[in-house]
C-alpha atoms as a PDB file:
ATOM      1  CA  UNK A   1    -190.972 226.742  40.827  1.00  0.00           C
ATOM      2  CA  UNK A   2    -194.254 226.931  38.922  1.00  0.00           C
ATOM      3  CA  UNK A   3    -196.138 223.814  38.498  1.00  0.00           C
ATOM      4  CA  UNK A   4    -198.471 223.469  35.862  1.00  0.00           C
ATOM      5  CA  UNK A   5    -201.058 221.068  35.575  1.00  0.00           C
ATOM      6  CA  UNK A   6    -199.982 219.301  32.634  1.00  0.00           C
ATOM      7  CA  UNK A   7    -197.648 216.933  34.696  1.00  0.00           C
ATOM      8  CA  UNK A   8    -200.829 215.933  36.782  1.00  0.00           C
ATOM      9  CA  UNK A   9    -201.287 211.938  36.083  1.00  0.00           C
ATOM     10  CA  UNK A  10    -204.596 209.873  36.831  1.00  0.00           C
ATOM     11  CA  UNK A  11    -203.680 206.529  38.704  1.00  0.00           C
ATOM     12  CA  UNK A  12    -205.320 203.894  40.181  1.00  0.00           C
ATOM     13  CA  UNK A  13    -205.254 202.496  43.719  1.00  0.00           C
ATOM     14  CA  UNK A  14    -206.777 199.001  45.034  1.00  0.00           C
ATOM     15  CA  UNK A  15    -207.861 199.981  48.695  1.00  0.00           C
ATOM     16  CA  UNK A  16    -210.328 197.619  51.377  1.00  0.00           C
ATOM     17  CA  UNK A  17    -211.322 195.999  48.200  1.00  0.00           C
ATOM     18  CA  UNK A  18    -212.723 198.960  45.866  1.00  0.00           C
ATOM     19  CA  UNK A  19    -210.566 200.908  43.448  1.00  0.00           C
ATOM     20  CA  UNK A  20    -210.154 204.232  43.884  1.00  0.00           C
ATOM     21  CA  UNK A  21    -209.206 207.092  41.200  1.00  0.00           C
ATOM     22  CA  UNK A  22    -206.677 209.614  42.145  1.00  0.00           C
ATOM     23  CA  UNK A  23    -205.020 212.352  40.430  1.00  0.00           C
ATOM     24  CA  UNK A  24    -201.148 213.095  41.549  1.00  0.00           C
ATOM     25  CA  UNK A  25    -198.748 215.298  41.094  1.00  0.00           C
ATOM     26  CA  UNK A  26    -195.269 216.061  43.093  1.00  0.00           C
ATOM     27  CA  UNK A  27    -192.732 214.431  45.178  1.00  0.00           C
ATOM     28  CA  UNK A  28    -192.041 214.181  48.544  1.00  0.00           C
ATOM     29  CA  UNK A  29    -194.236 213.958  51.991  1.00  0.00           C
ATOM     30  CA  UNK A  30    -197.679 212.624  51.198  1.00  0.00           C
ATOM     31  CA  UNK A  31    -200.551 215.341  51.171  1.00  0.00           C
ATOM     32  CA  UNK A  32    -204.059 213.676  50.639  1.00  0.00           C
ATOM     33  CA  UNK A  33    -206.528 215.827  49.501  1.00  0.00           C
ATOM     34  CA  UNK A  34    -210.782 214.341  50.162  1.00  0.00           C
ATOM     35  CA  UNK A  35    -213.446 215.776  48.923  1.00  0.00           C
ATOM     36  CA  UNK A  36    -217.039 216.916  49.682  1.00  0.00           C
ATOM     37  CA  UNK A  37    -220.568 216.185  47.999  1.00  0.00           C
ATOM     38  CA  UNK A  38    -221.432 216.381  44.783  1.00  0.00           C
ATOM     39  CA  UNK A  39    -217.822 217.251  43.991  1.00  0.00           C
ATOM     40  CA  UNK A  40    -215.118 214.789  43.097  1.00  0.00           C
ATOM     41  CA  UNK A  41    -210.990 215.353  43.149  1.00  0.00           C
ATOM     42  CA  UNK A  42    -211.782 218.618  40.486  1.00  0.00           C
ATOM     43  CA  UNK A  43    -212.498 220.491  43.555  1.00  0.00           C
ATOM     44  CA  UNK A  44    -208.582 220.452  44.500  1.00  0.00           C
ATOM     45  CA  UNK A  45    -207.709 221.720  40.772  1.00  0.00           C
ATOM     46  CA  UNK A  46    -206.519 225.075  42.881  1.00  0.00           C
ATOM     47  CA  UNK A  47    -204.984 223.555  45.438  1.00  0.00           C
ATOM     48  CA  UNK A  48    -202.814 220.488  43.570  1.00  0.00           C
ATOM     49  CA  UNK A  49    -200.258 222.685  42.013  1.00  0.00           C
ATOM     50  CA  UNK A  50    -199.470 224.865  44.589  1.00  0.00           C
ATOM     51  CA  UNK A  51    -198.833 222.125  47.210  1.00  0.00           C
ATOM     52  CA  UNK A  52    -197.195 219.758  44.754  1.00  0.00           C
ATOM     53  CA  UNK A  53    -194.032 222.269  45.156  1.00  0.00           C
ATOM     54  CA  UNK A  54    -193.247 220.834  48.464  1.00  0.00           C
ATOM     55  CA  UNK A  55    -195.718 217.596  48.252  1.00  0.00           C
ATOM     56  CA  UNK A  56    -196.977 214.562  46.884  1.00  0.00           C
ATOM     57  CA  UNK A  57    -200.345 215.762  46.257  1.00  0.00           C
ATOM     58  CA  UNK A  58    -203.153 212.637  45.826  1.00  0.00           C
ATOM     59  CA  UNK A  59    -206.331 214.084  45.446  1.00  0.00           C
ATOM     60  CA  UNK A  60    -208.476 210.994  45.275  1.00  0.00           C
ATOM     61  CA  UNK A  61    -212.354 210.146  44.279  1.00  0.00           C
ATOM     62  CA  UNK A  62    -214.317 208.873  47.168  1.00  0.00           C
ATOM     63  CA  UNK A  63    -215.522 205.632  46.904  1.00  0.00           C
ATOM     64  CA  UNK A  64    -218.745 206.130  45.014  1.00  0.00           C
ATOM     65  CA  UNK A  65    -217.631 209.066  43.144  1.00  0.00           C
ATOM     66  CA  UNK A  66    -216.911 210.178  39.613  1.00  0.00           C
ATOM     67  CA  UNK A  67    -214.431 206.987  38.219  1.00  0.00           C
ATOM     68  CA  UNK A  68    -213.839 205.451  41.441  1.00  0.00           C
ATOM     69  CA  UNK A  69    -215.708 202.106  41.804  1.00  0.00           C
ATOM     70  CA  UNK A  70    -219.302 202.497  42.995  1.00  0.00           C
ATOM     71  CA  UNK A  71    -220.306 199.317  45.118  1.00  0.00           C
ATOM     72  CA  UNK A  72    -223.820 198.976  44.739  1.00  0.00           C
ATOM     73  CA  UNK A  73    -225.042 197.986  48.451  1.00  0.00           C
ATOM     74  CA  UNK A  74    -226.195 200.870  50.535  1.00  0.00           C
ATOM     75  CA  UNK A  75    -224.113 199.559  53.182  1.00  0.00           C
ATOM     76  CA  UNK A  76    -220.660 200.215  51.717  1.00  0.00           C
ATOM     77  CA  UNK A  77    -220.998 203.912  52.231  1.00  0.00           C
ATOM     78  CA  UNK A  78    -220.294 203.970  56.001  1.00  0.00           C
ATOM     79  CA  UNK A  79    -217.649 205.853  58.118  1.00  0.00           C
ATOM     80  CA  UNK A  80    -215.833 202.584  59.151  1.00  0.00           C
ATOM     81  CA  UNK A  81    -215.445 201.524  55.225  1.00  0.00           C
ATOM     82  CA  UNK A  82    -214.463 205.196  54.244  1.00  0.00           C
ATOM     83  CA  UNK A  83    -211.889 205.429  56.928  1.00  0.00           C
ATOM     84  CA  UNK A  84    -210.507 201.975  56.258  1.00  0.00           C
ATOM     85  CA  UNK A  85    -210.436 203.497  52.216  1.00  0.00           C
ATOM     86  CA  UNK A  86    -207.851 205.788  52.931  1.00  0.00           C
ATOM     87  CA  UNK A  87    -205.790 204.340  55.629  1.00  0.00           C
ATOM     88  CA  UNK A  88    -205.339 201.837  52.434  1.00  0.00           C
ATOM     89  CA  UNK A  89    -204.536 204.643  50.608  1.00  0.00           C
ATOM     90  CA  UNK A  90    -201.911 205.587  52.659  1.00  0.00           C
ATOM     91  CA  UNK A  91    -199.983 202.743  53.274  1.00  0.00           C
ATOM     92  CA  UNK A  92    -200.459 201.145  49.451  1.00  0.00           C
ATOM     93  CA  UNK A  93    -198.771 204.500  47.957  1.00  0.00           C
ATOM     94  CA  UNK A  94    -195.774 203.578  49.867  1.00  0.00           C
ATOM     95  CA  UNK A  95    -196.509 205.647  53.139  1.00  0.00           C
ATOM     96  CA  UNK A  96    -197.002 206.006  56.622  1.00  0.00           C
ATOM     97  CA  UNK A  97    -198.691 209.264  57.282  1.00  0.00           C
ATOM     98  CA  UNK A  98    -199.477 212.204  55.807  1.00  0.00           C
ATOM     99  CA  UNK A  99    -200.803 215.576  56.091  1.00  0.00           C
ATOM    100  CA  UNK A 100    -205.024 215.113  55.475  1.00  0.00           C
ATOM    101  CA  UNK A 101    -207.013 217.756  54.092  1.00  0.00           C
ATOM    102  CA  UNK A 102    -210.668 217.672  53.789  1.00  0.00           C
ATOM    103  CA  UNK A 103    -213.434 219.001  52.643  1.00  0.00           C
ATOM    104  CA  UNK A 104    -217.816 218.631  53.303  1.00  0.00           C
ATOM    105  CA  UNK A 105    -218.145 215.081  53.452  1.00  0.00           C
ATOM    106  CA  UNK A 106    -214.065 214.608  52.953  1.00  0.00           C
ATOM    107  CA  UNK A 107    -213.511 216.713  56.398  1.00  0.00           C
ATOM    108  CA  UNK A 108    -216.017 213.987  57.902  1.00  0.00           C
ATOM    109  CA  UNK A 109    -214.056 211.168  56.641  1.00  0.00           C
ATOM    110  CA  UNK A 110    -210.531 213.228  57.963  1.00  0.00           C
ATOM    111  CA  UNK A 111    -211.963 213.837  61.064  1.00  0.00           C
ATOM    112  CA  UNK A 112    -212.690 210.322  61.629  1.00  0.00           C
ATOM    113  CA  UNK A 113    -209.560 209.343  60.409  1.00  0.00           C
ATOM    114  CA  UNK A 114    -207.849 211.360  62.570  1.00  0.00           C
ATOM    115  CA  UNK A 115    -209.740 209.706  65.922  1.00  0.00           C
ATOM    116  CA  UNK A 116    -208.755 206.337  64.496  1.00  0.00           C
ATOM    117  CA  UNK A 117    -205.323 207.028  63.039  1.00  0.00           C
ATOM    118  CA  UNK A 118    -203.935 209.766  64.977  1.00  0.00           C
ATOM    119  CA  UNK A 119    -200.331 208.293  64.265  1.00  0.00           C
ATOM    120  CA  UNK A 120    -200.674 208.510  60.561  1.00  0.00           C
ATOM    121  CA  UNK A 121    -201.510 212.598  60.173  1.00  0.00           C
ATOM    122  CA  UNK A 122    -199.146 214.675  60.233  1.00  0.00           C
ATOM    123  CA  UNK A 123    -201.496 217.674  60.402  1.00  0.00           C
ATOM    124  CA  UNK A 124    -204.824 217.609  60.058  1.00  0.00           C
ATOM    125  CA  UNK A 125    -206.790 220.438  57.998  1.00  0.00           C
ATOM    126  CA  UNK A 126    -210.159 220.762  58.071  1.00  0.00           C
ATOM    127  CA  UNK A 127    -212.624 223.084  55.241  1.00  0.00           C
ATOM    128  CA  UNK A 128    -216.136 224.047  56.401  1.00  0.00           C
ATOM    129  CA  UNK A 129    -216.795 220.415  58.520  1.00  0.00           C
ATOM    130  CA  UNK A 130    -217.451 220.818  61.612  1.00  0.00           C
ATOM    131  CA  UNK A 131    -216.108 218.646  64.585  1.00  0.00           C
ATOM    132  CA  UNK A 132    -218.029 216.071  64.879  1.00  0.00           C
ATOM    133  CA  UNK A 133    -219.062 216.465  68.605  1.00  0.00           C
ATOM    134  CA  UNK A 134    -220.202 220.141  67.311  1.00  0.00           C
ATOM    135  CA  UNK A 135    -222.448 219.135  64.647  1.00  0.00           C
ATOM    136  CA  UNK A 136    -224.007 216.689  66.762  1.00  0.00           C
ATOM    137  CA  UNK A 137    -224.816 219.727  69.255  1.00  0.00           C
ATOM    138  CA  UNK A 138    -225.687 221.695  66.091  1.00  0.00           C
ATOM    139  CA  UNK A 139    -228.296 219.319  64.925  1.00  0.00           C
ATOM    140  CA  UNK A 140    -230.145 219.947  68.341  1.00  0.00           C
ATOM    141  CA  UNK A 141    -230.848 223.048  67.148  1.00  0.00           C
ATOM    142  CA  UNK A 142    -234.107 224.236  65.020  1.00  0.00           C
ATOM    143  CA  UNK A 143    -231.285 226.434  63.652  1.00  0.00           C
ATOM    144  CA  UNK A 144    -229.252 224.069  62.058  1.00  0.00           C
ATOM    145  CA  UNK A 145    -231.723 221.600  61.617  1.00  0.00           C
ATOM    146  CA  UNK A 146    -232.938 223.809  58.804  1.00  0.00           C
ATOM    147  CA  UNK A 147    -230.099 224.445  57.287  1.00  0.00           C
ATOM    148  CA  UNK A 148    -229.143 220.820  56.846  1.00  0.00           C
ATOM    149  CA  UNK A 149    -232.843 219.736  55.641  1.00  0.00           C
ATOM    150  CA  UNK A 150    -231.786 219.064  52.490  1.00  0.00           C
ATOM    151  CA  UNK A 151    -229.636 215.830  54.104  1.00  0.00           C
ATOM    152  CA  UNK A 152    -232.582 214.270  54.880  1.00  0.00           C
ATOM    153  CA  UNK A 153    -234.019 215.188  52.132  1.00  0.00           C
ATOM    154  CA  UNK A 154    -231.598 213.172  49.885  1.00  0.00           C
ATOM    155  CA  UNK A 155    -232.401 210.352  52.306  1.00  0.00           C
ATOM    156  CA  UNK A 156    -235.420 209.812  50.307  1.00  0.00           C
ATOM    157  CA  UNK A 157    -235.544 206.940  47.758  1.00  0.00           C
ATOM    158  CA  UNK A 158    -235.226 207.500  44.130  1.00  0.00           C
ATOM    159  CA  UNK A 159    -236.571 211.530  44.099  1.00  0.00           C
ATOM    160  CA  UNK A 160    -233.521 212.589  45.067  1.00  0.00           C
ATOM    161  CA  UNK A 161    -232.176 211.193  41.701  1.00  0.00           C
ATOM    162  CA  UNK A 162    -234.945 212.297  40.043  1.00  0.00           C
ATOM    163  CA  UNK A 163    -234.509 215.671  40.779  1.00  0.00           C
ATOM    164  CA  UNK A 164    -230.707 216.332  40.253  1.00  0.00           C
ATOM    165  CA  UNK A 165    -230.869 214.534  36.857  1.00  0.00           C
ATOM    166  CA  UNK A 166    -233.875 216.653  35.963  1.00  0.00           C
ATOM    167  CA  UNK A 167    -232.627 219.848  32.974  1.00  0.00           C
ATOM    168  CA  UNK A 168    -229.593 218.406  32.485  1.00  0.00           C
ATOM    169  CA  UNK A 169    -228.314 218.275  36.145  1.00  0.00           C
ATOM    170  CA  UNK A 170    -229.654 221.785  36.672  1.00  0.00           C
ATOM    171  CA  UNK A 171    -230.120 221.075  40.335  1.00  0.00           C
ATOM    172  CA  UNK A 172    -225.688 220.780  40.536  1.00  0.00           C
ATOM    173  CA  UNK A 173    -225.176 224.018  38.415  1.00  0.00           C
ATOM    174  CA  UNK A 174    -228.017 225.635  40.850  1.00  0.00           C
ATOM    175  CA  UNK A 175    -225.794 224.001  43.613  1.00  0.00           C
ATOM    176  CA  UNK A 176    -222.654 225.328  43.337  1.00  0.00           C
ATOM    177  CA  UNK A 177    -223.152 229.187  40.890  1.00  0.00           C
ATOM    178  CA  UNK A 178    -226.693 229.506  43.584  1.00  0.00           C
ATOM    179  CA  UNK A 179    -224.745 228.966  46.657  1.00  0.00           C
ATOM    180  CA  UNK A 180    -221.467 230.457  45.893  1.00  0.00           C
ATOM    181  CA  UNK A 181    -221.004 234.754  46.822  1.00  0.00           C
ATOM    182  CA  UNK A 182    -218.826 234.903  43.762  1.00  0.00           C
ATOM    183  CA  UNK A 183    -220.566 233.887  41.127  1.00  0.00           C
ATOM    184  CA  UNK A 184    -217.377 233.398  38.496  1.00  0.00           C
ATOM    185  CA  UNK A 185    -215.549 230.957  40.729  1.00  0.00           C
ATOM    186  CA  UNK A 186    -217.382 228.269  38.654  1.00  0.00           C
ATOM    187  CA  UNK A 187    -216.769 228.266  34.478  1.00  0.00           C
ATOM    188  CA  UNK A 188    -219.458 226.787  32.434  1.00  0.00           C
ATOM    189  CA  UNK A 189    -216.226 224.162  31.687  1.00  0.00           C
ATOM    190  CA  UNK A 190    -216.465 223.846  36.046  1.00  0.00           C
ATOM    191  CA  UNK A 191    -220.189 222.942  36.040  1.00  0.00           C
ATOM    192  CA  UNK A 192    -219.923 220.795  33.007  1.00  0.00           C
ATOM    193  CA  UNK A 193    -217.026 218.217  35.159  1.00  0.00           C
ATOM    194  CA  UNK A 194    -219.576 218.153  38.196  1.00  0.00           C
ATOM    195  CA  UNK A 195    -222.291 217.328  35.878  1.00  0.00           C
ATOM    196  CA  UNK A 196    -220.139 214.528  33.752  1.00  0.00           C
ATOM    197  CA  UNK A 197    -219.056 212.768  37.173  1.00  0.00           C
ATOM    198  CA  UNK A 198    -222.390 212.988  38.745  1.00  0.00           C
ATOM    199  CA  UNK A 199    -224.211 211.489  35.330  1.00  0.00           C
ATOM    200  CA  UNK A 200    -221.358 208.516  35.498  1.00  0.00           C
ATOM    201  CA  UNK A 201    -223.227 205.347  35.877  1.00  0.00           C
ATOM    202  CA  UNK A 202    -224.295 204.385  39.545  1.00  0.00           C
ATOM    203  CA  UNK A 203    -222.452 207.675  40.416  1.00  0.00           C
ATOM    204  CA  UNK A 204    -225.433 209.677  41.574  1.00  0.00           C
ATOM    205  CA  UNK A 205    -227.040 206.925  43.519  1.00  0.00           C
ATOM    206  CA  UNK A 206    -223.386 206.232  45.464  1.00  0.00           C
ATOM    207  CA  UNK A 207    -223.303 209.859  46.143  1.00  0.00           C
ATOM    208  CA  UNK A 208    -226.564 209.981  47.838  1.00  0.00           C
ATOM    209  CA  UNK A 209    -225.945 206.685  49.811  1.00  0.00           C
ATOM    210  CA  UNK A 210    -223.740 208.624  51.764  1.00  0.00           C
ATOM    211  CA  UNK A 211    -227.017 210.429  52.894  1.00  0.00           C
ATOM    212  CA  UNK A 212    -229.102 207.455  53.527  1.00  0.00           C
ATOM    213  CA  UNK A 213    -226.326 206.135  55.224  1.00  0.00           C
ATOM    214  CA  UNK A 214    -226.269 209.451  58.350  1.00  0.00           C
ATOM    215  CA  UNK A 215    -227.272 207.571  61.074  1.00  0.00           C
ATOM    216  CA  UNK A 216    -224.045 205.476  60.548  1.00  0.00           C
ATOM    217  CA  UNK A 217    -221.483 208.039  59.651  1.00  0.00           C
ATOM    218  CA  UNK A 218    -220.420 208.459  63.515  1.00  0.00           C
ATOM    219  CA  UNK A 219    -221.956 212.061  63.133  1.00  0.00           C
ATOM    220  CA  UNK A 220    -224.650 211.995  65.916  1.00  0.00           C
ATOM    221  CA  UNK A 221    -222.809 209.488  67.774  1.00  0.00           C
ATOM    222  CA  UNK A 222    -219.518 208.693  69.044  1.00  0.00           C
ATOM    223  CA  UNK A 223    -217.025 209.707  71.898  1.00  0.00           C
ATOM    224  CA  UNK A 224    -214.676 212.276  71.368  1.00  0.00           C
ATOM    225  CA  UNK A 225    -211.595 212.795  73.344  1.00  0.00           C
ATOM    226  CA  UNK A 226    -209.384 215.431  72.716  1.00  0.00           C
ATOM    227  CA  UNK A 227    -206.871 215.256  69.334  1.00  0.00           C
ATOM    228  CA  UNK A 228    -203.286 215.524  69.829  1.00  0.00           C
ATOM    229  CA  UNK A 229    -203.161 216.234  65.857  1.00  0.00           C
ATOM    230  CA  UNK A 230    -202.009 220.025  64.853  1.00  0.00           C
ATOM    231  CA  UNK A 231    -205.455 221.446  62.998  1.00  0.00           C
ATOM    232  CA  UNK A 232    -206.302 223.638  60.935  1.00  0.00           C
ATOM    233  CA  UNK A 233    -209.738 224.881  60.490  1.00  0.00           C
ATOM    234  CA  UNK A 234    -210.286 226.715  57.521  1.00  0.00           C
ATOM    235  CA  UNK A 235    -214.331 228.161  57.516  1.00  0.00           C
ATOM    236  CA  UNK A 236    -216.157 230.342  54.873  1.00  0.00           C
ATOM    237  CA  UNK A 237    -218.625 232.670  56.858  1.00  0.00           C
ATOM    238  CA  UNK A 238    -221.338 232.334  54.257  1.00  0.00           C
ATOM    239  CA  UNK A 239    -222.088 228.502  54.199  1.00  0.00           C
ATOM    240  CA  UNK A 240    -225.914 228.186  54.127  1.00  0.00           C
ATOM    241  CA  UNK A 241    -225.424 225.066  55.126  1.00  0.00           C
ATOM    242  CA  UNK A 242    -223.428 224.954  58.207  1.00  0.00           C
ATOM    243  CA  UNK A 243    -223.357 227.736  60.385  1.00  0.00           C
ATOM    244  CA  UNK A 244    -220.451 229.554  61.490  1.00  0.00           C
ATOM    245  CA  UNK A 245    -221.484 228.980  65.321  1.00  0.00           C
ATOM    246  CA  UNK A 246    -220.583 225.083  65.078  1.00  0.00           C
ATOM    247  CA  UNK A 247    -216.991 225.945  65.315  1.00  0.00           C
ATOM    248  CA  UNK A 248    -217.167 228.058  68.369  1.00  0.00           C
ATOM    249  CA  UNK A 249    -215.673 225.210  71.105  1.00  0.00           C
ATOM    250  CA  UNK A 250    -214.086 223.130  69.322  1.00  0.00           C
ATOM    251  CA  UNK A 251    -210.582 223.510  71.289  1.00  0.00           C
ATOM    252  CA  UNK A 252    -212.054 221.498  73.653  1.00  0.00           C
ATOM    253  CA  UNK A 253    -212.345 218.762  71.275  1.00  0.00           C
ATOM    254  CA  UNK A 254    -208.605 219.490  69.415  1.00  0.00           C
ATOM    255  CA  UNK A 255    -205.281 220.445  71.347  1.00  0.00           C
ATOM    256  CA  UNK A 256    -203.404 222.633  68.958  1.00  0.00           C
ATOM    257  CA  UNK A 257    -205.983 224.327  66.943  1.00  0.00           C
ATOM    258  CA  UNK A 258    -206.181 226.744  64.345  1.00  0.00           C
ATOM    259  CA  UNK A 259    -209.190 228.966  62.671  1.00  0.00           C
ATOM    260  CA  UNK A 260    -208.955 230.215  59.720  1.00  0.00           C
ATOM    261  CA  UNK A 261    -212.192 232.341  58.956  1.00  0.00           C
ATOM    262  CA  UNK A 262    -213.120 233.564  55.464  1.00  0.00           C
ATOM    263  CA  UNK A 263    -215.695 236.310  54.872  1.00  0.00           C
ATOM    264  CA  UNK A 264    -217.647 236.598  52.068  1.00  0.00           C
ATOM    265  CA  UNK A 265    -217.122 233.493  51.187  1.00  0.00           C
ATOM    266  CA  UNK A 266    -219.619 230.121  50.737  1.00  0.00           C
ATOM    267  CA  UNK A 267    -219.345 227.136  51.593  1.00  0.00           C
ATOM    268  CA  UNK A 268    -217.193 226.093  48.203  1.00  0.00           C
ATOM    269  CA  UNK A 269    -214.389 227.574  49.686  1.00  0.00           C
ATOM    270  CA  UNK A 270    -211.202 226.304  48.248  1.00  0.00           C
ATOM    271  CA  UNK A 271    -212.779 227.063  44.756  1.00  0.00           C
ATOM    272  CA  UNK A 272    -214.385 230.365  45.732  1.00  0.00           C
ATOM    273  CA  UNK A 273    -210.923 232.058  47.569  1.00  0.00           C
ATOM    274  CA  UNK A 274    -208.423 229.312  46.225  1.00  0.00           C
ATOM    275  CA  UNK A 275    -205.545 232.142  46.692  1.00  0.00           C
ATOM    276  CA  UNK A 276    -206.798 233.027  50.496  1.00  0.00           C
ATOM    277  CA  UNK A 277    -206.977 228.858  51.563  1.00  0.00           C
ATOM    278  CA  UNK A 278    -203.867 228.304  49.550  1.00  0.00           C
ATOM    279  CA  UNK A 279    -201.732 230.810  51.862  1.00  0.00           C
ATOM    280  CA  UNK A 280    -203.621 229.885  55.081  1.00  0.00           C
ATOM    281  CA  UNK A 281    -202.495 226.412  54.380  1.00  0.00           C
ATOM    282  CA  UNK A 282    -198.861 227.232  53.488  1.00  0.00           C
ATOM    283  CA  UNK A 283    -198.863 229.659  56.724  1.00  0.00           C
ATOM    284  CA  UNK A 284    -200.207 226.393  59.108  1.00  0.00           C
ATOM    285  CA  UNK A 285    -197.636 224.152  57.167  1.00  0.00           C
ATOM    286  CA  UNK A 286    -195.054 226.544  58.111  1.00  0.00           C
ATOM    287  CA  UNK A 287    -195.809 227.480  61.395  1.00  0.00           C
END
């Protein structure tokens, strides 16, 4: 069966006291779908149809992002409130786990989730994140301290903003056509969405916090035992930003473990080789 995306439908869900956009489609097991920065639930479009065959596919906006609500303190854009977001999620759609997929900032969140909700994933799958214990060895490195400059970067007040907003969000088109290896995986109709939820008001801002917020996001700190949750890993070789070493080890942090590597490929990788993540995904669910 063929599903089209013209029986997708935009809800609304009342989580840990913000309300978060979602778009749905499907019945069945619950497949919740988190995305990265400066993206927003657009980056599933590939992803929604194809698992909505077997799914109920809830692709949500982060807190923050796009027409989710945007609290305006800093300090709501911390793991601990991000994690609590979705475990809401999860039980106020009716259930009581799911499969998680994330990606960038949404693998964070699902990693997280997974170390504080283990009984509530059914499997866990992962898109160019690293485990958290890795990154924090990562970001020891001059190496990857390089490549993920531009984090603190957007830890700066107010420039950051300045900057994206600056040629009509140039810097986001620049983002995701500069970065990615195939330069078509983004229509001018892709880069106008990005730039339209990024120019929402108190969008961009929200976005950022998540930045400003790094020494709380549980990224350079926490203790990490080892996950009893069936993962997937799922990593474009070409991500500027994270290097490809930061997965080497991590089946020390996760039990049953899976690595999916993509060559080629940057670090927009469900958009960039949709086809390729959609069949590694159907070949973990099936396995």
């Amino acid at each position: 069966m063929f599903v089209t995306k013209e029986t997708w439908k935009h809800e609304y869900i009342l989580t840990n006291g913000v309300k978060l956009h979602y778009v749905t489609q499907g019945e069945g097991p619950l497949m919740l779908m988190l995305h990265g920065f400066p993206e927003f639930w657009y980056s599933w479009r590939y992803q929604i149809p194809e698992f909505a065959k077997d799914f109920k596919v809830v692709a949500v906006d982060l807190r923050g992002y796009n027409d989710s609500d945007k609290p305006k303190n800093q300090s709501a854009y911390v793991m601990d409130e991000f994690v609590r977001d979705i475990e809401g999620v999860i039980t106020g759609l009716g259930y009581e786990k799911c499969t998680l997929v994330g990606h960038d900032w949404g693998g964070a969140i699902a990693w997280n989730f997974a170390y504080s909700y283990p009984e509530m994933i059914e499997r866990l799958i992962i898109l160019n994140l690293p485990h958290p214990a890795k990154f924090s060895e990562g970001l020891r490195t001059p190496q990857q301290l390089l490549r993920s400059s531009y984090a603190f970067f957007f830890q700066l007040p107010s420039l950051p903003e300045f900057i994206i907003q600056a040629s009509d969000y140039q810097f986001l088109e620049n983002a995701f056509r500069g970065l990615a290896i195939n330069k078509n995986a983004f229509t001018k109709e892709d880069i106008e969405a990005y730039k339209n939820a990024a120019a929402k008001r108190g969008a961009l801002t929200a976005m950022l916090n998540y930045y400003r917020n790094f020494s709380q996001q549980k990224i350079l700190t926490g203790s990490w035992g080892v996950l009893e949750v069936p993962t997937l890993m799922i990593w474009a070789e070409n991500d500027t930003a994270l290097g490809k070493e930061l997965t080497y080890g991590t089946e020390a942090y996760v039990k049953d473990l899976q690595i999916k590597y993509i060559p080629n490929c940057s670090h927009w990788v469900q958009q960039e080789q949709p086809q390729l993540v959609n069949q590694y995904i159907r070949e973990f669910l099936t396995s």
